[in-house]
PDB file of N, CA and C in Angstrom:
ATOM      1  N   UNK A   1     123.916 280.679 154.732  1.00  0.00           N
ATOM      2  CA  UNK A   1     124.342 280.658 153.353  1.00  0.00           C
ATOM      3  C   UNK A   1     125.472 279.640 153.161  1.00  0.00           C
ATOM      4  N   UNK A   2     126.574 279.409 154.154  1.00  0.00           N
ATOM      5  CA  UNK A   2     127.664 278.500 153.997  1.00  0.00           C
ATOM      6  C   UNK A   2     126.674 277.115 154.316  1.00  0.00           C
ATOM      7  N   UNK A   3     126.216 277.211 155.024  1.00  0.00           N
ATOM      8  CA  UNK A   3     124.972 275.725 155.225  1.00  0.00           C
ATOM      9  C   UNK A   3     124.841 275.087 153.709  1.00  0.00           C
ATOM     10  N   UNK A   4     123.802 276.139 152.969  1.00  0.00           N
ATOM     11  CA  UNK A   4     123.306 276.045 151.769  1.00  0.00           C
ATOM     12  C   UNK A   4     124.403 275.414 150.565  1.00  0.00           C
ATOM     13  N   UNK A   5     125.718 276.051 150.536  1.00  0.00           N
ATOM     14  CA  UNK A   5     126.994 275.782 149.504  1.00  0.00           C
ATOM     15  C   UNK A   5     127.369 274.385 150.111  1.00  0.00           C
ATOM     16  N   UNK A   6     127.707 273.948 151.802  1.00  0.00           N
ATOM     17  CA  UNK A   6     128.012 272.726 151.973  1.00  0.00           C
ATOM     18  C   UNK A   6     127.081 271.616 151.258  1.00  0.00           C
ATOM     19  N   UNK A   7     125.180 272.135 151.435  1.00  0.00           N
ATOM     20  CA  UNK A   7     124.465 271.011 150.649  1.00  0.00           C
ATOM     21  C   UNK A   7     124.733 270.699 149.707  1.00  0.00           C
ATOM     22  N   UNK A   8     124.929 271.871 148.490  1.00  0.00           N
ATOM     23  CA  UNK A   8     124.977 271.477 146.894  1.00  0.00           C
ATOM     24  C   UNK A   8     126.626 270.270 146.872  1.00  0.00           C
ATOM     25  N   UNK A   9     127.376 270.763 147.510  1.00  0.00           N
ATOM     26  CA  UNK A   9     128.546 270.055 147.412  1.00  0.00           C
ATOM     27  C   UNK A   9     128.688 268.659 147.836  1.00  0.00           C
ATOM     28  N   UNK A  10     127.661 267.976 148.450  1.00  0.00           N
ATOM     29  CA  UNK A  10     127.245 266.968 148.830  1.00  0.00           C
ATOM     30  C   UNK A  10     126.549 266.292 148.226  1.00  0.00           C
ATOM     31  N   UNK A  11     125.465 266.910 147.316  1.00  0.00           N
ATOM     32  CA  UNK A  11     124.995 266.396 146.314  1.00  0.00           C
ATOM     33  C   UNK A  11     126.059 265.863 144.959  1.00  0.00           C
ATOM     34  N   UNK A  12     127.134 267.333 144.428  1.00  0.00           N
ATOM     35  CA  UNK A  12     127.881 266.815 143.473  1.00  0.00           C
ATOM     36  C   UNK A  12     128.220 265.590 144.101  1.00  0.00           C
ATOM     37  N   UNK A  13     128.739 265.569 145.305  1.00  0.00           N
ATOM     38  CA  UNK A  13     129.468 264.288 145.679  1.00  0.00           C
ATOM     39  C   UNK A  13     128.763 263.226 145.390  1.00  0.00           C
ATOM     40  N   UNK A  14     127.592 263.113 145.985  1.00  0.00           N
ATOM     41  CA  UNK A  14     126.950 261.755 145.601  1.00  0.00           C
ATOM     42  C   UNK A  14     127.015 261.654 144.247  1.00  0.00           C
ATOM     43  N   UNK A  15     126.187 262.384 143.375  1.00  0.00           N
ATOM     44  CA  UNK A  15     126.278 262.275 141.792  1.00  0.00           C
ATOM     45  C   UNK A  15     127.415 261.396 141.583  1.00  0.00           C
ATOM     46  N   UNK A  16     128.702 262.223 141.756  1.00  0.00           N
ATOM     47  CA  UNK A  16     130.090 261.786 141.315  1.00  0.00           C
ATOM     48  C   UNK A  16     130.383 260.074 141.946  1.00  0.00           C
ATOM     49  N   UNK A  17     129.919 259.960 143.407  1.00  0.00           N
ATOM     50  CA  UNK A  17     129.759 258.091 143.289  1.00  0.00           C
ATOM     51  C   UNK A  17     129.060 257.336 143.296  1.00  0.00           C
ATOM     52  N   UNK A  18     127.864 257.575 142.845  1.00  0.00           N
ATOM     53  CA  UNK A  18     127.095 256.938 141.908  1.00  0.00           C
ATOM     54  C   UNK A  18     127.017 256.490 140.490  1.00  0.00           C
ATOM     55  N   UNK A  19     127.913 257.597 140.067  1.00  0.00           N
ATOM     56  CA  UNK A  19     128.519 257.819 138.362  1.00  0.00           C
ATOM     57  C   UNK A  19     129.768 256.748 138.689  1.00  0.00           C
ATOM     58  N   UNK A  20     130.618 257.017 139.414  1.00  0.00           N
ATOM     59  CA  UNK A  20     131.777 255.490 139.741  1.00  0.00           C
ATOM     60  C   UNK A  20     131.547 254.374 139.795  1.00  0.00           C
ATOM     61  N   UNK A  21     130.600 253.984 141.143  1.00  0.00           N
ATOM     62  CA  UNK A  21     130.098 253.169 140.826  1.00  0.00           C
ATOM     63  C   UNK A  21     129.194 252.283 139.893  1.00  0.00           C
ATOM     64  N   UNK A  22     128.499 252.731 139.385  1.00  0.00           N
ATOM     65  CA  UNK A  22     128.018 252.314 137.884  1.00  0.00           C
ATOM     66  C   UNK A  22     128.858 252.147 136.584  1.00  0.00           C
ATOM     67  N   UNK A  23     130.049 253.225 136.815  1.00  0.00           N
ATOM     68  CA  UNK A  23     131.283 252.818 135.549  1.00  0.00           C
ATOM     69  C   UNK A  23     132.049 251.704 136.513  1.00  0.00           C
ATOM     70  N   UNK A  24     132.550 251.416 137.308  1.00  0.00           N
ATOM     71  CA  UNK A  24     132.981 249.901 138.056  1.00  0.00           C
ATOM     72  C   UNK A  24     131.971 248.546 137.721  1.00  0.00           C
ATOM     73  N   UNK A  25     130.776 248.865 138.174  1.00  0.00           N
ATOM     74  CA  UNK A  25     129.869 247.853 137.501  1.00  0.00           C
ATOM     75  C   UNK A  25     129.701 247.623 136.332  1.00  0.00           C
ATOM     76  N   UNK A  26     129.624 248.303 135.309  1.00  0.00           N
ATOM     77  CA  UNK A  26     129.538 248.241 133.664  1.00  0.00           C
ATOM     78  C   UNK A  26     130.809 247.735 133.277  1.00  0.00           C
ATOM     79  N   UNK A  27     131.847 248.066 133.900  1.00  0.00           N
ATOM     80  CA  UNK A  27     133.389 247.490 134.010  1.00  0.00           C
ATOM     81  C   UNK A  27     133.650 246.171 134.217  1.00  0.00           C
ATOM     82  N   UNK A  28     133.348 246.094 135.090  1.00  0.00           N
ATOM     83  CA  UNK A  28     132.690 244.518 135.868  1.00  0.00           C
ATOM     84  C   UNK A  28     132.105 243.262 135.315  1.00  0.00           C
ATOM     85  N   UNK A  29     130.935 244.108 134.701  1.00  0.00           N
ATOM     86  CA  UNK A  29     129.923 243.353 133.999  1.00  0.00           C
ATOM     87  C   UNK A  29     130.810 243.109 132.206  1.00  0.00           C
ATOM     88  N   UNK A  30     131.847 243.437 131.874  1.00  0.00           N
ATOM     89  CA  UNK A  30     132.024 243.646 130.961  1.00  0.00           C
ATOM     90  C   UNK A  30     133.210 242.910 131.041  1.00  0.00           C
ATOM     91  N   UNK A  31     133.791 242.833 131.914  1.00  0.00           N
ATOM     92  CA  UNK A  31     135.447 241.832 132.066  1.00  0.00           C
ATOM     93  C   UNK A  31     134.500 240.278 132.118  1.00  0.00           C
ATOM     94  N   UNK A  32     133.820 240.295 133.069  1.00  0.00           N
ATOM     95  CA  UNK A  32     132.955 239.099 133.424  1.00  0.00           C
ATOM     96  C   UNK A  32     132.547 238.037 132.158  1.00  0.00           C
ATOM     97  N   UNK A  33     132.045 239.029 130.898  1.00  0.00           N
ATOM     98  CA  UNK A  33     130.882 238.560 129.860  1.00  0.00           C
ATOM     99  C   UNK A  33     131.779 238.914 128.856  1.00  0.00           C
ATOM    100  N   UNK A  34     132.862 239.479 128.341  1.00  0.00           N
ATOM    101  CA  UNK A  34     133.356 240.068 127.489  1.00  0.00           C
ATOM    102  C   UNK A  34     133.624 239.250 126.605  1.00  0.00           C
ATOM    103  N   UNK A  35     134.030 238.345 126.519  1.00  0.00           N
ATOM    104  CA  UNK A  35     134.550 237.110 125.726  1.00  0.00           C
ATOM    105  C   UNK A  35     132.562 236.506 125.449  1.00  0.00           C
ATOM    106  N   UNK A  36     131.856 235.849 126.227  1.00  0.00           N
ATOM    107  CA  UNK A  36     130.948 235.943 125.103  1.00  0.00           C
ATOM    108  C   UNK A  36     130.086 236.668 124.450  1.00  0.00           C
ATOM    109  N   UNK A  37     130.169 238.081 125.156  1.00  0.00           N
ATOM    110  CA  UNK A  37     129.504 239.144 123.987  1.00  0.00           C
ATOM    111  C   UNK A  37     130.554 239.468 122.775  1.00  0.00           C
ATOM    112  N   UNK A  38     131.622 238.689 122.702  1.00  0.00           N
ATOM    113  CA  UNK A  38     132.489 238.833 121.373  1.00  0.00           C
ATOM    114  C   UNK A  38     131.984 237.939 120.448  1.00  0.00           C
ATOM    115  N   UNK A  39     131.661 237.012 121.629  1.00  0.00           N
ATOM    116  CA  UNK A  39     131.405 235.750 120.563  1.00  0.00           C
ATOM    117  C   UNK A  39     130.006 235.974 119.768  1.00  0.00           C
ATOM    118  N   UNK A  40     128.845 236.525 120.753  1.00  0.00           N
ATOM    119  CA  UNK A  40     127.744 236.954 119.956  1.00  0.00           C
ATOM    120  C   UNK A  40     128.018 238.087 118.810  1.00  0.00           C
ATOM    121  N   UNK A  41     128.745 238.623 118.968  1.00  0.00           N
ATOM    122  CA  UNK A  41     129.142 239.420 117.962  1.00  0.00           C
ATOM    123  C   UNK A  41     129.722 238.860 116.740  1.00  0.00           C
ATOM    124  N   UNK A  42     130.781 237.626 117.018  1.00  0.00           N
ATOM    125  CA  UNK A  42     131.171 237.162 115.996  1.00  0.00           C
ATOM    126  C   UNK A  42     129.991 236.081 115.112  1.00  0.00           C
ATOM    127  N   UNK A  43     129.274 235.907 116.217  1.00  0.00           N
ATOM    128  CA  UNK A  43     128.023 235.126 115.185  1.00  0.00           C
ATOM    129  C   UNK A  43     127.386 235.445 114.469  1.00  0.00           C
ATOM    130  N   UNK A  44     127.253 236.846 115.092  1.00  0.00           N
ATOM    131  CA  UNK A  44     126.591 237.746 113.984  1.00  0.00           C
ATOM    132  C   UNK A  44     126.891 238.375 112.455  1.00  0.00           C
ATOM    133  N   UNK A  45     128.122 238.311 112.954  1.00  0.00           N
ATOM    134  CA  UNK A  45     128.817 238.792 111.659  1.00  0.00           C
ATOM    135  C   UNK A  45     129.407 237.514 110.361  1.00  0.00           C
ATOM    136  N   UNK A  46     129.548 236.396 110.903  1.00  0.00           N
ATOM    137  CA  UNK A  46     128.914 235.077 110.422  1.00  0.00           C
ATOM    138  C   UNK A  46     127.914 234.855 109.365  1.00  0.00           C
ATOM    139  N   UNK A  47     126.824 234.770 110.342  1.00  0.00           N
ATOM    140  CA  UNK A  47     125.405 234.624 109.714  1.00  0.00           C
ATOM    141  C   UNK A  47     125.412 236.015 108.638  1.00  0.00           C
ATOM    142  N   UNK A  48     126.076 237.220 109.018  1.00  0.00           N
ATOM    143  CA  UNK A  48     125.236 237.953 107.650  1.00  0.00           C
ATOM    144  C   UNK A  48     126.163 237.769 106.565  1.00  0.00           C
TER     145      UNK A  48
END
């Protein structure tokens, strides 16, 4: 039964850095590009 409680807790774990890692990457991806997804934004708001 303590077997069984160590698995699930191993699982949250992964969940939890997989969920990090993907908010670091989206983070990432977003410092990287940020300035011209402003700029597409500002074109947009331009044109309408």
């Amino acid at each position: 039964m303590f077997y069984l409680h160590l698995n699930r807790g191993q699982g949250l774990v992964e969940y939890a850095l997989l969920l990090v890692f993907i908010a670091l990457l989206v983070l990432i991806i977003l410092t990287l590009l940020g300035t011209q997804i402003g700029q597409v934004f500002s074109n947009i708001i331009i044109a309408i």
